[in-house]
C-alpha atoms as a PDB file:
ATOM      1  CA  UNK A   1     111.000 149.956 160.395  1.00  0.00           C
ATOM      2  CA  UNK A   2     107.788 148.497 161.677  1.00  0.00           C
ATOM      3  CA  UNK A   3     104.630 148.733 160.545  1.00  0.00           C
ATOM      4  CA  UNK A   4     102.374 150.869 161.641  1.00  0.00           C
ATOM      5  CA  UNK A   5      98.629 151.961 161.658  1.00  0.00           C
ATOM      6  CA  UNK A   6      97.521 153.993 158.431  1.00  0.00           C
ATOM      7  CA  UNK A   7      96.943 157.428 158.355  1.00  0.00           C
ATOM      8  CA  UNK A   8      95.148 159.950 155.824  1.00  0.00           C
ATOM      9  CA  UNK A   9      98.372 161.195 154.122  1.00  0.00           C
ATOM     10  CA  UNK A  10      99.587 157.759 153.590  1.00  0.00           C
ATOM     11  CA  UNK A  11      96.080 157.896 151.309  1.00  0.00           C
ATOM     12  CA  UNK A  12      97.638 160.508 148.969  1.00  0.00           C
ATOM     13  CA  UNK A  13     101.303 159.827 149.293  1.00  0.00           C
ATOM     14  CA  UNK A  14     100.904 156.116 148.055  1.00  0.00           C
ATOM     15  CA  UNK A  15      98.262 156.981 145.402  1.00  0.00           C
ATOM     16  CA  UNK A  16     100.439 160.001 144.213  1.00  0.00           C
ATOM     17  CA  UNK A  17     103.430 157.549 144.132  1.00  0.00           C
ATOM     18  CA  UNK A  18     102.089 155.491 141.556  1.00  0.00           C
ATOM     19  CA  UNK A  19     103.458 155.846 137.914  1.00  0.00           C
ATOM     20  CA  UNK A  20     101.399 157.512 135.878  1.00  0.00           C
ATOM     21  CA  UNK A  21      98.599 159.450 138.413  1.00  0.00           C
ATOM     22  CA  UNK A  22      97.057 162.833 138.326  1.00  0.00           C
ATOM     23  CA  UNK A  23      95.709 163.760 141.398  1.00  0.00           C
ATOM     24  CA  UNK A  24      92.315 165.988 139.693  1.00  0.00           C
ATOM     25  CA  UNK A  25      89.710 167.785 142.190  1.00  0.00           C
ATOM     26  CA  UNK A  26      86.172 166.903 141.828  1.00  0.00           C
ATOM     27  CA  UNK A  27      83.529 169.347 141.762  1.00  0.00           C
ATOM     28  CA  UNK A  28      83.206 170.028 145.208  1.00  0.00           C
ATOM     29  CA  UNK A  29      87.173 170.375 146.039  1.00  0.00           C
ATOM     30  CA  UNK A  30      87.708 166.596 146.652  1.00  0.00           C
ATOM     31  CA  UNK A  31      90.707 164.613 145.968  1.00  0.00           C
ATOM     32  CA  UNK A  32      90.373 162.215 142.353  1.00  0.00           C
ATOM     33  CA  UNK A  33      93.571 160.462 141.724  1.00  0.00           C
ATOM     34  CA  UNK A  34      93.502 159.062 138.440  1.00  0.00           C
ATOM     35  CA  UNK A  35      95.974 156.834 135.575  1.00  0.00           C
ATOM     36  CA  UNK A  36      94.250 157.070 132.047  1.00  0.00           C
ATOM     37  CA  UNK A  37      91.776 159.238 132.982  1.00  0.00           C
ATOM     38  CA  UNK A  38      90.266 156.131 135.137  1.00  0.00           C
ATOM     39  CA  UNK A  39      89.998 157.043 138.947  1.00  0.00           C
ATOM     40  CA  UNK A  40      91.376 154.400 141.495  1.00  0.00           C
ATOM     41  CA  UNK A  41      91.279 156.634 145.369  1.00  0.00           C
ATOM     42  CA  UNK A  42      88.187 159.029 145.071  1.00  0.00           C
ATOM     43  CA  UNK A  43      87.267 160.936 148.524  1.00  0.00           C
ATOM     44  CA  UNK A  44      83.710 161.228 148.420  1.00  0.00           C
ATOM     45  CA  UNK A  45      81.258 164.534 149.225  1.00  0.00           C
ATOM     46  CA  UNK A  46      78.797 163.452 151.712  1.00  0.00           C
ATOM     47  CA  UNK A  47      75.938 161.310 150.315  1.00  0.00           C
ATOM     48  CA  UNK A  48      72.921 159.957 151.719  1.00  0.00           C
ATOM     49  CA  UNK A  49      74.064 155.857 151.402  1.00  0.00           C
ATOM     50  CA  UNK A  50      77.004 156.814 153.987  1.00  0.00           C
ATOM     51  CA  UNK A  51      75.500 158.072 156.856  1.00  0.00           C
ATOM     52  CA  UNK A  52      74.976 157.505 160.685  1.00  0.00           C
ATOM     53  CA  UNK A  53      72.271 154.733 161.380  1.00  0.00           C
ATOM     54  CA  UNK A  54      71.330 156.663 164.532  1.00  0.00           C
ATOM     55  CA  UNK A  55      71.776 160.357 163.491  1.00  0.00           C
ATOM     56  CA  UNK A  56      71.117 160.357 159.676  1.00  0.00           C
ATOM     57  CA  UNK A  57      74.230 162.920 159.447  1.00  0.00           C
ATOM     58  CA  UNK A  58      76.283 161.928 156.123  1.00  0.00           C
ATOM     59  CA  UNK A  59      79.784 161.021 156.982  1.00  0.00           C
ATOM     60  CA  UNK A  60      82.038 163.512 155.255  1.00  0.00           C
ATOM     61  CA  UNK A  61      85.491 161.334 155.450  1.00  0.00           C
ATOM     62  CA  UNK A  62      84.090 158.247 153.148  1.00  0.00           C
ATOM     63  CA  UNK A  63      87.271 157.102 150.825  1.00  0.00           C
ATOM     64  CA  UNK A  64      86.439 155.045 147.618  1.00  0.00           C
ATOM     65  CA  UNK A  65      89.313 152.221 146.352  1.00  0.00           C
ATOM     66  CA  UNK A  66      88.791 150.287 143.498  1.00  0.00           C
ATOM     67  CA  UNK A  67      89.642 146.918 144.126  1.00  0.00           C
ATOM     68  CA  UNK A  68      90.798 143.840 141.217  1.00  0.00           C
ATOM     69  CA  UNK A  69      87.459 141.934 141.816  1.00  0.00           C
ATOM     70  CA  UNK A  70      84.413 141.319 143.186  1.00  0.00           C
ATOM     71  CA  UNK A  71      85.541 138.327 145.526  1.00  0.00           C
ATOM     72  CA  UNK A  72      88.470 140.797 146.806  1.00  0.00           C
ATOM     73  CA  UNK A  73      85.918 143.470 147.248  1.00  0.00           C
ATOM     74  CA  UNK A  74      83.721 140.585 149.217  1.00  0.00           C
ATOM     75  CA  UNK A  75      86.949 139.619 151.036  1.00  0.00           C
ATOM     76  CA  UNK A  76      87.110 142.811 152.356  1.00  0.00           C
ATOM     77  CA  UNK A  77      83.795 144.051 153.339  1.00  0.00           C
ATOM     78  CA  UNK A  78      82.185 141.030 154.903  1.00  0.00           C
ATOM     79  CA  UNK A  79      85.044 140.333 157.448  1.00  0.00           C
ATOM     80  CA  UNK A  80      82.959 142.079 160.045  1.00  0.00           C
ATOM     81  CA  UNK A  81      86.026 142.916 161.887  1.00  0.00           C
ATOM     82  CA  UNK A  82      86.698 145.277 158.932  1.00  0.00           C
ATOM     83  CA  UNK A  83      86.828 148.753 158.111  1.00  0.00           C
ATOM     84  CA  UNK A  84      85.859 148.409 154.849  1.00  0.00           C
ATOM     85  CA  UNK A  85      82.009 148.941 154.029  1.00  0.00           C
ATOM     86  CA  UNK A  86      80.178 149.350 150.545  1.00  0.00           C
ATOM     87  CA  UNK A  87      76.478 150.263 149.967  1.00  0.00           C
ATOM     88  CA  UNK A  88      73.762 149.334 147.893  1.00  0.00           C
ATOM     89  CA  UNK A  89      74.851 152.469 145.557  1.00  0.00           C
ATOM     90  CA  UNK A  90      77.714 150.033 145.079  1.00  0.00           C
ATOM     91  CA  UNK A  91      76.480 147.038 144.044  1.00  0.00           C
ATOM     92  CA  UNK A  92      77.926 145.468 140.967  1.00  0.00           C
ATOM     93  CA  UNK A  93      81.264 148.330 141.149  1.00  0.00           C
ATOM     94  CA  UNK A  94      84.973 147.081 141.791  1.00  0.00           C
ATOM     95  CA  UNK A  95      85.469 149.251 144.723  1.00  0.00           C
ATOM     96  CA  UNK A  96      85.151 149.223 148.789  1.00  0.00           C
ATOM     97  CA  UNK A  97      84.764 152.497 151.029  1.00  0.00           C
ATOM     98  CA  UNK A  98      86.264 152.914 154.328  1.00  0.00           C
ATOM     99  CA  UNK A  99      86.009 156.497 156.378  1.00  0.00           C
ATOM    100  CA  UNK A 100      88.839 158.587 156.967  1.00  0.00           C
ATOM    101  CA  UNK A 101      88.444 157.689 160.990  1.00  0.00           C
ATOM    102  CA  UNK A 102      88.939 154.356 160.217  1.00  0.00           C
ATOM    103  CA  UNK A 103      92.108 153.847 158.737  1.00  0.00           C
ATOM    104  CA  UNK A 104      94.400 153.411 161.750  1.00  0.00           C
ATOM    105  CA  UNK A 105      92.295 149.844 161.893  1.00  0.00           C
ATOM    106  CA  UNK A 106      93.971 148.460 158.409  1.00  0.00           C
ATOM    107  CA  UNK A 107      98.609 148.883 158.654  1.00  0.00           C
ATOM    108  CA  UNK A 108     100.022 151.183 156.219  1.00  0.00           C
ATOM    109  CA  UNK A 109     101.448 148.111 154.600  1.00  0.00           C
ATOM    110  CA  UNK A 110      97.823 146.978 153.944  1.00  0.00           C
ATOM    111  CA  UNK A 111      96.789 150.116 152.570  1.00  0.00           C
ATOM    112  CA  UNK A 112      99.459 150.206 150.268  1.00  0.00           C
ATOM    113  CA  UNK A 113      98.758 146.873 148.579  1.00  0.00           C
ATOM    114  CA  UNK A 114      95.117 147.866 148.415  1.00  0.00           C
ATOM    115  CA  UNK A 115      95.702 151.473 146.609  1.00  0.00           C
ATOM    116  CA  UNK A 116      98.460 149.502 144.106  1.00  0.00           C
ATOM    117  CA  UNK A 117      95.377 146.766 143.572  1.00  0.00           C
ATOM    118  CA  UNK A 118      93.263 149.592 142.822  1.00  0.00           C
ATOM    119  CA  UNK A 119      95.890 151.287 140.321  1.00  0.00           C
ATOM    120  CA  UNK A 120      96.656 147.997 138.786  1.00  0.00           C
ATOM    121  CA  UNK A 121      92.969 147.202 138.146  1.00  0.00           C
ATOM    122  CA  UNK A 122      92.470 150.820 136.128  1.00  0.00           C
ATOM    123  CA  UNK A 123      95.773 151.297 134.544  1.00  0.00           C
ATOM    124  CA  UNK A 124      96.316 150.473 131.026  1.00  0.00           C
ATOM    125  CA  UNK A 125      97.692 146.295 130.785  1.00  0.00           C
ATOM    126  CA  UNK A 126     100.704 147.832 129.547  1.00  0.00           C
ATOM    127  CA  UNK A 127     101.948 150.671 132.297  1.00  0.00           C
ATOM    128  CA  UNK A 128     100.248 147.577 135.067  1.00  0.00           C
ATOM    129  CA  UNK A 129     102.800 145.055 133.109  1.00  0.00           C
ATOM    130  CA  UNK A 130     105.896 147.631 133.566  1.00  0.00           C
ATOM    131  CA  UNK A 131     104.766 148.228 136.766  1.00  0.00           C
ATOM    132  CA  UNK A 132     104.969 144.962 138.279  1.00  0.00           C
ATOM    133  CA  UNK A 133     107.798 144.046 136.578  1.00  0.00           C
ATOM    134  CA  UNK A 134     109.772 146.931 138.431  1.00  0.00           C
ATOM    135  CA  UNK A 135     107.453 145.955 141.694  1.00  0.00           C
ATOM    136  CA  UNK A 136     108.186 141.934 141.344  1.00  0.00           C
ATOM    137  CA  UNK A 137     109.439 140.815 144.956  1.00  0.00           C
ATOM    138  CA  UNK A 138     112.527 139.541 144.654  1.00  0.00           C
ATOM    139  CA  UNK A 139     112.879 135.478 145.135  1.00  0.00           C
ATOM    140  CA  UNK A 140     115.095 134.262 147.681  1.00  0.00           C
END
């Protein structure tokens, strides 16, 4: 099967596919999804450092990932042909924001690797060991 453009349920399905995850809801109703109590995919309530430049309206589909590091996280948000964004809110955190509308621009594949980054970076060294142990690609 090919490839294909991400989508919003491929958001939940691989973060509720990793070992390990709770998927919690945050105060107002949004989707937390969690290993050890540490969030990795956190949908964001509208806030005032995600907003339209022209309009001021806060954009209510803003998806938080944490990422490994802060040279992936750079990798990611100053391609400018990315969809992946951060604000100054952000500075100094291990994780990139991209809006729900944008996701068709990254493949599923891509997604995928970034939300098992983003577990693997907050899960415990042990359950991230077992993990990619069972995830190793296979040598040919």
């Amino acid at each position: 099967m090919a490839d294909r453009p991400a989508r919003l349920s491929d958001v939940h399905q691989i973060a509720a596919a990793m070992p390990h995850t709770k998927r919690i809801e945050g105060p107002k109703g949004n989707a937390v999804y969690q290993v050890g109590g540490k969030s990795f995919v956190f949908f964001r309530t509208p806030q005032p450092d995600a907003a339209d430049p022209e309009t001021g309206e806060r954009f209510a589909d803003v998806i938080m990932i944490w990422v490994e590091s802060e040279s992936e996280k750079l990798a990611l948000v100053q391609d400018p042909r990315s969809p992946f964004f951060t604000t100054a809110r952000f500075d100094d955190h291990p994780s990139v924001l991209i809006r729900a509308c944008h996701l068709a621009e990254v493949s599923r594949t891509e997604l995928a690797e970034l939300i098992q980054d983003g577990w693997l970076s907050r899960a415990s060294k042990r359950r991230a060991d077992q993990w990619l142990q069972a995830n190793r690609p296979i040598s040919q």
